[in-house]
C-alpha atoms as a PDB file:
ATOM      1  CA  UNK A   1      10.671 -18.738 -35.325  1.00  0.00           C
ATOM      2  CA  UNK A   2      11.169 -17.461 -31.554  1.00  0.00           C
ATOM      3  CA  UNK A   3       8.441 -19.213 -29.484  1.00  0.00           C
ATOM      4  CA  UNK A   4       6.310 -17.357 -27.397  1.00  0.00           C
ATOM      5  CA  UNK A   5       6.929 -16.986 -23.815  1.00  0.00           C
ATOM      6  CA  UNK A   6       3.726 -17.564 -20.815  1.00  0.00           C
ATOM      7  CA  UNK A   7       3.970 -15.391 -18.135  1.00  0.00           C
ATOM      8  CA  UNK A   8       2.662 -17.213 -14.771  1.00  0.00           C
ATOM      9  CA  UNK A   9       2.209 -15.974 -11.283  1.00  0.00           C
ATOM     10  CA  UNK A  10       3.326 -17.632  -8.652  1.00  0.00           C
ATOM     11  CA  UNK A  11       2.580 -16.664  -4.598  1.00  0.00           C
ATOM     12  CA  UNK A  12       4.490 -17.283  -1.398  1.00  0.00           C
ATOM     13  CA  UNK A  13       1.231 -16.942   1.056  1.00  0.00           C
ATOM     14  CA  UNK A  14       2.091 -16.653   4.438  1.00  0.00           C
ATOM     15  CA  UNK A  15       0.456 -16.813   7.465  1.00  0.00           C
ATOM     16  CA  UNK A  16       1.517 -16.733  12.022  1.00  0.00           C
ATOM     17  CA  UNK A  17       0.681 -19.509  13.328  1.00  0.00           C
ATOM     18  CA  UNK A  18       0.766 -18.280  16.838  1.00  0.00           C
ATOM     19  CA  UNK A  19       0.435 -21.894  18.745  1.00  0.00           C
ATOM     20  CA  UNK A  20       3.007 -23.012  16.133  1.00  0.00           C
ATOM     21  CA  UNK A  21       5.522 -20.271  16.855  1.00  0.00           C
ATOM     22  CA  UNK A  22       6.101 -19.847  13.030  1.00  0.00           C
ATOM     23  CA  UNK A  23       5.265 -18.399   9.390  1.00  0.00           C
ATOM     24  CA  UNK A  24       3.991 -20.577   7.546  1.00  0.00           C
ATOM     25  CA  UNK A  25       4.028 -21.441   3.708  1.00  0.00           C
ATOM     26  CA  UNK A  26       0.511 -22.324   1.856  1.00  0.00           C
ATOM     27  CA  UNK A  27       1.108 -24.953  -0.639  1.00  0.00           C
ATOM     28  CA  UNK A  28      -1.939 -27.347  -2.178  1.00  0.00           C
ATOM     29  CA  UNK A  29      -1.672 -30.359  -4.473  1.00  0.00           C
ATOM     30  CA  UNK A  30      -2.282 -29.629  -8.353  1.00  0.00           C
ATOM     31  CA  UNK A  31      -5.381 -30.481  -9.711  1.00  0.00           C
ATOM     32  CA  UNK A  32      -4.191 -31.439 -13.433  1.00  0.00           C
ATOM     33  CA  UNK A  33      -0.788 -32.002 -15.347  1.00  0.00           C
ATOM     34  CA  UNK A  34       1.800 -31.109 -15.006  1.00  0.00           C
ATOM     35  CA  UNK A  35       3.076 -32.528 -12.092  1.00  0.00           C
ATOM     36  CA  UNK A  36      -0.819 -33.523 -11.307  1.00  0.00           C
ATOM     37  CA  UNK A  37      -1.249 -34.563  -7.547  1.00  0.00           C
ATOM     38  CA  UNK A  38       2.198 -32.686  -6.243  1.00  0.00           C
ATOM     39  CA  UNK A  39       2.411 -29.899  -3.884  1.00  0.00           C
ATOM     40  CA  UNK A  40       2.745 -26.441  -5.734  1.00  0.00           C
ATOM     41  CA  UNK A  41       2.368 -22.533  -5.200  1.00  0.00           C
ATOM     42  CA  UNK A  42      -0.665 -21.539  -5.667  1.00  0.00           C
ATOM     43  CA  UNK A  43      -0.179 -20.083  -9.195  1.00  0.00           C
ATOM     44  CA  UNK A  44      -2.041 -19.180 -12.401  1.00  0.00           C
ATOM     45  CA  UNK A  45      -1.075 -17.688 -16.179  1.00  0.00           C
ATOM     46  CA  UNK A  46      -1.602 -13.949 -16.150  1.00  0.00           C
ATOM     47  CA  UNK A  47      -4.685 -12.740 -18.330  1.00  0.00           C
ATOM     48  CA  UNK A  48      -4.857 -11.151 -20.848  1.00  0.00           C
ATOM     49  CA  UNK A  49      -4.761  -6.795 -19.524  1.00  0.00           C
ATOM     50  CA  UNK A  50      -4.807  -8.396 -16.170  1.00  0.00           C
ATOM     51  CA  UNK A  51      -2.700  -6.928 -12.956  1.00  0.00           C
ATOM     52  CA  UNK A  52      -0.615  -9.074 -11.142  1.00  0.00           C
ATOM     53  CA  UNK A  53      -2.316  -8.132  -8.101  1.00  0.00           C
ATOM     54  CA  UNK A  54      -5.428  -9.790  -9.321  1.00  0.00           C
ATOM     55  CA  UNK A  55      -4.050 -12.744 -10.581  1.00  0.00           C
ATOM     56  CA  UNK A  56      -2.574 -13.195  -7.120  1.00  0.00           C
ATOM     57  CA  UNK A  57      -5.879 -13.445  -5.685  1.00  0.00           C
ATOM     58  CA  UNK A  58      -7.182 -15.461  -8.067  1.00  0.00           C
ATOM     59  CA  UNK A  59      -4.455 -17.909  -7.578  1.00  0.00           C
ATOM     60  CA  UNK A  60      -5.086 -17.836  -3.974  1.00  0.00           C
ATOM     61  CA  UNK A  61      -8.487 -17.967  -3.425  1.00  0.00           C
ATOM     62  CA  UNK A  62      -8.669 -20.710  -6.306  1.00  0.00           C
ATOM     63  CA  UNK A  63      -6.039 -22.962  -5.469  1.00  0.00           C
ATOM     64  CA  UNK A  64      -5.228 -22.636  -1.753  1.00  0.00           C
ATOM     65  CA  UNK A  65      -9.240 -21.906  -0.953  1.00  0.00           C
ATOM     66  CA  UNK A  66      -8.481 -19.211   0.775  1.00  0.00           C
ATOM     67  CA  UNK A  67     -11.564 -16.580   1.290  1.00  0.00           C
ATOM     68  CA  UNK A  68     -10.596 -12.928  -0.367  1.00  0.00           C
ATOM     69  CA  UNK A  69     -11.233 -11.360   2.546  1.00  0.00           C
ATOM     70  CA  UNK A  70      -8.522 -13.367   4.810  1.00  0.00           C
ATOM     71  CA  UNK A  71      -5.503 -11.902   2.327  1.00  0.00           C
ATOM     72  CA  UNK A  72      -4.220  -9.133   3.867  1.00  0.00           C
ATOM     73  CA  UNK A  73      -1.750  -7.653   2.164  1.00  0.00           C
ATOM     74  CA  UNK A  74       0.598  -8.510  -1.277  1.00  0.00           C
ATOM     75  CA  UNK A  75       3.098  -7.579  -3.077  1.00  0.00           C
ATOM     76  CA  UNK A  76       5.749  -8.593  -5.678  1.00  0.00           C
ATOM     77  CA  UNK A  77       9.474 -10.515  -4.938  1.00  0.00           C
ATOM     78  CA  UNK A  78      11.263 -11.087  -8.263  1.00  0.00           C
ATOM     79  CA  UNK A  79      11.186 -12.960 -11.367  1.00  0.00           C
ATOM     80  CA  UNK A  80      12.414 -16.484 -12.309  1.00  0.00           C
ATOM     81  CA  UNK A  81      12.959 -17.229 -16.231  1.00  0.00           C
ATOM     82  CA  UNK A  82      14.820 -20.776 -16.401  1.00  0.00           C
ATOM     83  CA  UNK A  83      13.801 -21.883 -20.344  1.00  0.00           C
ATOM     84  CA  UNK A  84      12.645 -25.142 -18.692  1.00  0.00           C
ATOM     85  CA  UNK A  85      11.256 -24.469 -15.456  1.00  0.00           C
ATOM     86  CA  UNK A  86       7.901 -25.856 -17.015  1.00  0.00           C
ATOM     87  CA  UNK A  87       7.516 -29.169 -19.094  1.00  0.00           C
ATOM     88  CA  UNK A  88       4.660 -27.091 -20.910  1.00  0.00           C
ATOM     89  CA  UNK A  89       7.420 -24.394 -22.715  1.00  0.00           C
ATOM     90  CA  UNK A  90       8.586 -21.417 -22.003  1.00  0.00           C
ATOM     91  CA  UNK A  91       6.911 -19.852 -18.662  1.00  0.00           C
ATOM     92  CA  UNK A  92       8.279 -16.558 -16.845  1.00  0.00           C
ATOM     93  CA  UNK A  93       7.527 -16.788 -13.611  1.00  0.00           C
ATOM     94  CA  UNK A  94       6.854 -13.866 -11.223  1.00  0.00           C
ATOM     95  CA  UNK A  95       6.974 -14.256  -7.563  1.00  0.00           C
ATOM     96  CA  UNK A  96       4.598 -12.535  -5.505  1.00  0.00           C
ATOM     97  CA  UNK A  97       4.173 -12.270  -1.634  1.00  0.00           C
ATOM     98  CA  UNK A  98       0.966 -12.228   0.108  1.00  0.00           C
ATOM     99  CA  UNK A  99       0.049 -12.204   3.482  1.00  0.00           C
ATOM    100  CA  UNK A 100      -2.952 -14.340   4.984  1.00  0.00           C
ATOM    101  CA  UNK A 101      -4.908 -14.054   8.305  1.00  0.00           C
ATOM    102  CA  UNK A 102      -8.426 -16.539   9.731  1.00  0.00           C
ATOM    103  CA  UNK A 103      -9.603 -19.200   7.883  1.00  0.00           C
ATOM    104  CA  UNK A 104      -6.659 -21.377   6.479  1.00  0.00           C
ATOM    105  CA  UNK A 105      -8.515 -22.629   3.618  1.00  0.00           C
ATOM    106  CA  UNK A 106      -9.988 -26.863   2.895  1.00  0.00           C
ATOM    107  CA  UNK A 107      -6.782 -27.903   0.218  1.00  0.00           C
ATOM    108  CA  UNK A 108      -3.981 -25.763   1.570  1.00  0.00           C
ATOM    109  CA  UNK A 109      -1.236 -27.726   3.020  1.00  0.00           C
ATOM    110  CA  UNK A 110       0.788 -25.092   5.822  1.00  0.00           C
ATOM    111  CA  UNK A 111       4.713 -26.064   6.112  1.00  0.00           C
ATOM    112  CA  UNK A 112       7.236 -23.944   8.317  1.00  0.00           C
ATOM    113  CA  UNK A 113      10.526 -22.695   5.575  1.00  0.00           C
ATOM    114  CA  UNK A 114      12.564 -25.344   6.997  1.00  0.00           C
ATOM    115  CA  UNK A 115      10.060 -28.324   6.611  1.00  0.00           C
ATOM    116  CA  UNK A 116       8.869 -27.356   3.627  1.00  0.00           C
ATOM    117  CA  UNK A 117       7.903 -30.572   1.530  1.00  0.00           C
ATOM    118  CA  UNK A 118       9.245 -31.100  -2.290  1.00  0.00           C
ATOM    119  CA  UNK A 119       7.332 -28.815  -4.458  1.00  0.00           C
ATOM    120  CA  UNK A 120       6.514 -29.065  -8.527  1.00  0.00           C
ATOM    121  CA  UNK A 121       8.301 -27.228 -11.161  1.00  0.00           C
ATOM    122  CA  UNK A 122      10.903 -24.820 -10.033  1.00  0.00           C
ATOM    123  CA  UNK A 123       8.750 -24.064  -6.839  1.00  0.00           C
ATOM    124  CA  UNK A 124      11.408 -25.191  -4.578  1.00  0.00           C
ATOM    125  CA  UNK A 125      13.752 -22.764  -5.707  1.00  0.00           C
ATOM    126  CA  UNK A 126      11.535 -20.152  -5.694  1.00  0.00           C
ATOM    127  CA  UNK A 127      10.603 -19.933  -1.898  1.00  0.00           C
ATOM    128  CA  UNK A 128      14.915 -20.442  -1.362  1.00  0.00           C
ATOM    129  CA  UNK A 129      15.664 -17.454  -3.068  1.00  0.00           C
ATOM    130  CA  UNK A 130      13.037 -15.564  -1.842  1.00  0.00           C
ATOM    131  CA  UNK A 131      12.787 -16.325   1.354  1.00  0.00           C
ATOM    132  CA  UNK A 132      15.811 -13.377   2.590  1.00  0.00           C
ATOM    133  CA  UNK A 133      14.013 -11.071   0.660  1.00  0.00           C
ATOM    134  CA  UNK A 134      10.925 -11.662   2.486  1.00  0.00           C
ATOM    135  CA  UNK A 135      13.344 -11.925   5.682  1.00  0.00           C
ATOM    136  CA  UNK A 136      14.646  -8.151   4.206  1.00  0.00           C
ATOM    137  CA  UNK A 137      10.934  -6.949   4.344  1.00  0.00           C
ATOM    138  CA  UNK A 138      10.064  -7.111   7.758  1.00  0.00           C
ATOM    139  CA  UNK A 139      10.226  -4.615   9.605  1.00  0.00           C
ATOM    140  CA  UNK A 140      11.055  -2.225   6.789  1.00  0.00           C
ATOM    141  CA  UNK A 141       7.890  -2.694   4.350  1.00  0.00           C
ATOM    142  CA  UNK A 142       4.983  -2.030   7.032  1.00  0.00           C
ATOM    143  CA  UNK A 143       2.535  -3.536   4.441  1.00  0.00           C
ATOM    144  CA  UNK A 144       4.022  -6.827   4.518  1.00  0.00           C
ATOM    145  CA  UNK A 145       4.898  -6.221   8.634  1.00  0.00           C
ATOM    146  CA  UNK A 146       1.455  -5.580   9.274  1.00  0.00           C
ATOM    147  CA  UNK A 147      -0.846  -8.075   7.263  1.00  0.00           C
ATOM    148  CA  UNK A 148       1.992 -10.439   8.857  1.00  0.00           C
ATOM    149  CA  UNK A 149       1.935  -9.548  12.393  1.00  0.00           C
ATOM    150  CA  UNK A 150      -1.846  -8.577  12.712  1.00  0.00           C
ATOM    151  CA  UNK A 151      -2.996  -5.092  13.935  1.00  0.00           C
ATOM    152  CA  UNK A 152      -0.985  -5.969  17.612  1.00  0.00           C
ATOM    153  CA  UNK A 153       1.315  -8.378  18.640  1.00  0.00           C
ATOM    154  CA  UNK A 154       3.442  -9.566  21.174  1.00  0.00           C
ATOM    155  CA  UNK A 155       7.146  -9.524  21.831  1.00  0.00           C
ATOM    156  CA  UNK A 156       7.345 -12.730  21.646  1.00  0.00           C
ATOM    157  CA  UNK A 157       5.653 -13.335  18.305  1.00  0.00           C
ATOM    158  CA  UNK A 158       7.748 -10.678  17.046  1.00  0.00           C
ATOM    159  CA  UNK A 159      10.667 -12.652  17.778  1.00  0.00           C
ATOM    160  CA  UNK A 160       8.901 -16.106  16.251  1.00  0.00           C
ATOM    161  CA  UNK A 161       7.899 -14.208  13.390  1.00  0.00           C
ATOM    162  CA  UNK A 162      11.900 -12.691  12.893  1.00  0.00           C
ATOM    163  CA  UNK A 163      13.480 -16.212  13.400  1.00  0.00           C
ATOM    164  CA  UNK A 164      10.936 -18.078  11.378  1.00  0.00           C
ATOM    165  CA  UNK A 165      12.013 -15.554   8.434  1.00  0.00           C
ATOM    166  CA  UNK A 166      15.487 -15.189   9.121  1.00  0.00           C
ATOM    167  CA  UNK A 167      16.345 -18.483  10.599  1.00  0.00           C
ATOM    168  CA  UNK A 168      17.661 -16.759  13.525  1.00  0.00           C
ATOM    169  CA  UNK A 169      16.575 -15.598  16.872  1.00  0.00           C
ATOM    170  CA  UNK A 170      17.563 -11.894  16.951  1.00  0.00           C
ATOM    171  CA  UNK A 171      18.696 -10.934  20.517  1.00  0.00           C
ATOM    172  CA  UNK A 172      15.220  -9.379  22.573  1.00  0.00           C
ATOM    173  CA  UNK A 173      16.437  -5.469  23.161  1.00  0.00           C
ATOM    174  CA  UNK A 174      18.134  -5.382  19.873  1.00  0.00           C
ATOM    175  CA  UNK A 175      15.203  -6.189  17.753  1.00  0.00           C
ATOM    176  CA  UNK A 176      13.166  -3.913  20.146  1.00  0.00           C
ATOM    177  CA  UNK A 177      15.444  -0.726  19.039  1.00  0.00           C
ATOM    178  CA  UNK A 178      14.387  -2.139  15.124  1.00  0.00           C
ATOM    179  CA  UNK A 179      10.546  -2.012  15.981  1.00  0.00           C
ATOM    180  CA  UNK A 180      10.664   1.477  17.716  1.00  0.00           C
ATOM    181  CA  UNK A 181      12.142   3.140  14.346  1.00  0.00           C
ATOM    182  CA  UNK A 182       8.958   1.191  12.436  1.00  0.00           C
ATOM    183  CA  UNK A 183       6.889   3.969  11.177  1.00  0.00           C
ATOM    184  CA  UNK A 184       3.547   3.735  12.822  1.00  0.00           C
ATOM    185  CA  UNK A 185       4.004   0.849  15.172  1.00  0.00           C
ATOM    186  CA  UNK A 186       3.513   2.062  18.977  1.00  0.00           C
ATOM    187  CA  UNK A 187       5.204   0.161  21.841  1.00  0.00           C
ATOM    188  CA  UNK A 188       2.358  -0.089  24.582  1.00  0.00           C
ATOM    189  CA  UNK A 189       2.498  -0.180  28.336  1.00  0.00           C
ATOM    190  CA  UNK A 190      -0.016  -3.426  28.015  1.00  0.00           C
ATOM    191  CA  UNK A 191       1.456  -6.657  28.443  1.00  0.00           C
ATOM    192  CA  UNK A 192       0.064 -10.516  27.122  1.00  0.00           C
ATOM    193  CA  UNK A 193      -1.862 -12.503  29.915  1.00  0.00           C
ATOM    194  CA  UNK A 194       1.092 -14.613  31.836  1.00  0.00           C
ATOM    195  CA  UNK A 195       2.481 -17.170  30.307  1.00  0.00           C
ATOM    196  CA  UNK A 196       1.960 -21.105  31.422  1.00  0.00           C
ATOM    197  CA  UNK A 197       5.256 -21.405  32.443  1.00  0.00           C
ATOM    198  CA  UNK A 198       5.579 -18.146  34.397  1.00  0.00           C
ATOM    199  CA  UNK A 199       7.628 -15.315  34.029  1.00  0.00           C
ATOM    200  CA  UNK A 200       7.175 -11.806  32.788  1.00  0.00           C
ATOM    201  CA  UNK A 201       4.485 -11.726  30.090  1.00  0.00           C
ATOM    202  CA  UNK A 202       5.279  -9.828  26.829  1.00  0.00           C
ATOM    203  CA  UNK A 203       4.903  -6.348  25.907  1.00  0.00           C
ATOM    204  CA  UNK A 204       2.341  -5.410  23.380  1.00  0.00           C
ATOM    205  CA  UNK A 205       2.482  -3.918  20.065  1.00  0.00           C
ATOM    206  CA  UNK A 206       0.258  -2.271  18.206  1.00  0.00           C
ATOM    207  CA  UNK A 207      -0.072  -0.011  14.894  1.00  0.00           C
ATOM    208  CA  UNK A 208      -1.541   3.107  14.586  1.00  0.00           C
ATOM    209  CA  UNK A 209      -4.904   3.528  12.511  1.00  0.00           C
ATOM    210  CA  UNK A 210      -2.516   5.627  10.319  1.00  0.00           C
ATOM    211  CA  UNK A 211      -0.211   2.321   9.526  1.00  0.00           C
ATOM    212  CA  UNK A 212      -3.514   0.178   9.327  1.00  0.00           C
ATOM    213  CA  UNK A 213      -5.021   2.016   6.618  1.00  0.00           C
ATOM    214  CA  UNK A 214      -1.784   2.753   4.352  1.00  0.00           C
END
C-alpha cells in the first residue's frame, strides 16, 4: 500500500533592511514537534481546495507574526520532495517567495543569506537552492523587484539589495543599464539627502503607478 504524500508550504520572506544594507530572511522558532524550539520557515500543510497563495499568508502572518497588510508581494520558487525531509512521513514541499515591508513581526528572527542560523527539516537546503533563483528574479520579475525595493529607492540600495542576493557587488553603471530596461521603473533627476560621510548622494528610483498596481 503506497502511503500518502502531505503537501506543505514553505516561504522565503524577505525584507531591506536599509540601516543593515541587506535582505533579510524571516525565520521563527517552532512552536511544537518536530524539531520543537528550532528555527524554521514559516510553513504550514496546504488545505484542503486551498491556493498556495493563501496558505502563504497564513504561514506568514501565523508563524512569523507578520500583519497581512506588510506582505507585499509573493510568488512560487520550486519544489523539494526528499522521502525524508520530515520525521512525520512523506511531505512535498513547495517553496514560495514573499516579499515583506513595516512592521517585522514579535517571533520572527531576521538573518542576512550568509549568516543564516541552522534551520529544521530540510529548511537549510531550501533557502541554498533557492536563493539564485531569487537572485535570477530581480530585476526581471517587477513583482518581486518592487514589493522588494519599495515604491523608490536609491542607487545605493539597489546595489545592497543586488549583492545581498547575488553575493556580489555588481559594478555601479553596469547595473544602472539593467534598471533602465526594467519595465516601469523611472530613473529620476532627485537625489538621497547627502550622505554622513560626504560625497555625491544617490540617484533616485522610482516606479510608475502603472508598475505599482500590476
Amino acid at each position: 500500500m503506497i502511503e500518502s504524500t502531505l503537501v506543505s508550504v514553505d516561504v522565503i520572506v524577505l525584507r531591506f533592511d536599509p540601516e543593515e544594507r541587506a535582505v533579510l530572511v524571516g525565520v521563527a522558532p517552532r512552536a511544537g514537534e518536530p524539531f520543537a524550539g528550532a528555527l524554521a520557515l514559516p510553513g504550514v500543510l496546504l488545505g484542503r481546495g486551498e491556493r498556495l497563495r493563501d496558505a502563504s499568508t497564513r504561514a506568514v502572518t501565523g508563524k512569523l507574526g507578520l500583519a497581512e497588510e506588510s506582505v507585499t508581494a509573493t510568488g512560487q520558487l520550486a519544489t523539494f520532495d526528499e522521502p525524508s525531509r520530515d520525521p512525520r512521513g512523506p511531505t512535498l514541499s513547495i517553496a514560495l517567495w514573499a516579499t515583506a515591508t513595516g512592521a517585522t513581526g514579535d517571533v520572527a528572527v531576521w538573518s542576512r543569506f550568509d549568516a543564516m542560523p541552522p534551520l529544521a527539516f530540510d529548511h537549510d537546503r531550501i533557502v541554498a537552492d533557492c536563493r539564485p533563483l531569487l537572485a535570477d528574479k530581480l530585476w526581471r520579475d517587477v513583482a518581486f523587484t518592487a514589493g522588494l525595493l519599495g515604491p523608490e529607492f536609491t542607487t545605493a540600495q539597489a546595489l545592497d539589495v543586488t549583492e545581498s542576493l547575488t553575493g556580489d557587488r555588481p559594478y555601479p553603471a553596469n547595473l544602472g543599464r539593467t534598471m533602465d530596461r526594467v519595465p516601469g521603473l523611472e530613473r529620476t533627476n532627485e537625489h538621497a539627502s547627502a550622505l554622513p560621510k560626504g560625497g555625491r548622494p544617490p540617484l533616485v528610483w522610482k516606479w510608475s503607478s502603472e508598475a505599482v498596481r500590476a
